[in-house]
Protein backbone atom coordinates (compact mmCIF):
# COMPACT_ATOMS: atom_id res chain seq x y z
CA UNK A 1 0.00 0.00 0.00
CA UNK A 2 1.14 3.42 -0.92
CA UNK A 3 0.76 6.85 0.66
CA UNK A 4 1.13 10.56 -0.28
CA UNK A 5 2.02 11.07 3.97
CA UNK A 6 5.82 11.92 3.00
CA UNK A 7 4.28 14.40 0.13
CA UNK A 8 1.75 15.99 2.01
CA UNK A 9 4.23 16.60 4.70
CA UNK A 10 7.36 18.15 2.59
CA UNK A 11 4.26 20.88 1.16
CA UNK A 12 3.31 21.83 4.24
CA UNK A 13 7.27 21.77 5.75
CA UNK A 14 6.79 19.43 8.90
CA UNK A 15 9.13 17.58 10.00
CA UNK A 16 8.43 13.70 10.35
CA UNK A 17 8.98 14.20 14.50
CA UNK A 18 6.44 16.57 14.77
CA UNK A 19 3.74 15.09 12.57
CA UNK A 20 5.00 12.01 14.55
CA UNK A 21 3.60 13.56 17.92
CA UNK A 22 0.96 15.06 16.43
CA UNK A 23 -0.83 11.77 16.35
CA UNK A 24 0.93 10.03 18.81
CA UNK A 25 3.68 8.02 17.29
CA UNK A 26 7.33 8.59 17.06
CA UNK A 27 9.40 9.57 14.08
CA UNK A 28 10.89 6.15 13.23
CA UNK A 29 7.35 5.56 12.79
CA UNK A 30 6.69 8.25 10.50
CA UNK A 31 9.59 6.82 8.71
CA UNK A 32 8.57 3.35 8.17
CA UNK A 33 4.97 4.59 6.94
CA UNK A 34 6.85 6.63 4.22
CA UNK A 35 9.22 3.95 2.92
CA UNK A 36 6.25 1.41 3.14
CA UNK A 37 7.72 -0.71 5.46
CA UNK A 38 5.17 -0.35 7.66
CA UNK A 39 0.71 -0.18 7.50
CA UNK A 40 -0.70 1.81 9.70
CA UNK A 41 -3.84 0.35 12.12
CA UNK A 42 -6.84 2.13 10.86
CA UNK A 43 -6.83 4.22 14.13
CA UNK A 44 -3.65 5.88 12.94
CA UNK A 45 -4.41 5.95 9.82
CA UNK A 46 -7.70 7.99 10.37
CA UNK A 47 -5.24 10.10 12.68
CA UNK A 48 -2.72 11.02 9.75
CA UNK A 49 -5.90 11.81 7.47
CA UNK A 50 -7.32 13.82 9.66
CA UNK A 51 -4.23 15.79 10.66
CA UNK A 52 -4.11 16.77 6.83
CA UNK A 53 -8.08 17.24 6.46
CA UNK A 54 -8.04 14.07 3.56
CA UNK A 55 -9.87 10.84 3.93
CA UNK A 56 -8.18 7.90 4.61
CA UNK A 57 -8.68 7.03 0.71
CA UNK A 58 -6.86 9.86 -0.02
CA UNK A 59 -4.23 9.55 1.92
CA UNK A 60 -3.63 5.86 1.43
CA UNK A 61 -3.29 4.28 -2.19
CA UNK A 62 -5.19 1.17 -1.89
CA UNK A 63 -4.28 -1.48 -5.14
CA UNK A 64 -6.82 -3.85 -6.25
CA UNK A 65 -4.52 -6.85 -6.67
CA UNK A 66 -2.68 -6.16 -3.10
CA UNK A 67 -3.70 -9.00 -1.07
């Protein structure tokens, strides 16, 4: 699953430690959800979404074929 989080974040100049405690998660965190090393739970991912005003479908690149 891809995500625009790295993206949104480098246009609005956060860093990934304070988007990090913005929802409650630390930056190595952050950092594994960028390089896609990591899914976030839906809680956090409703977090991140919200923290940028996007849905979750926005924010997160679903594929059909990912399984």
């Amino acid at each position: 699953m891809r995500n625009r989080i790295a993206e949104l974040r480098r246009e609005r100049r956060i860093t990934q430690e304070e988007l990090g405690a913005a929802v409650g998660v630390t930056r190595q965190t952050i950092i594994s959800l960028e390089n896609g090393r990591y899914n976030a739970s839906l809680l956090l991912a409703h977090k991140i979404a919200r923290y940028f005003d996007l849905t979750i479908e926005e924010l997160f690149l679903f594929e059909e074929d990912e399984t």
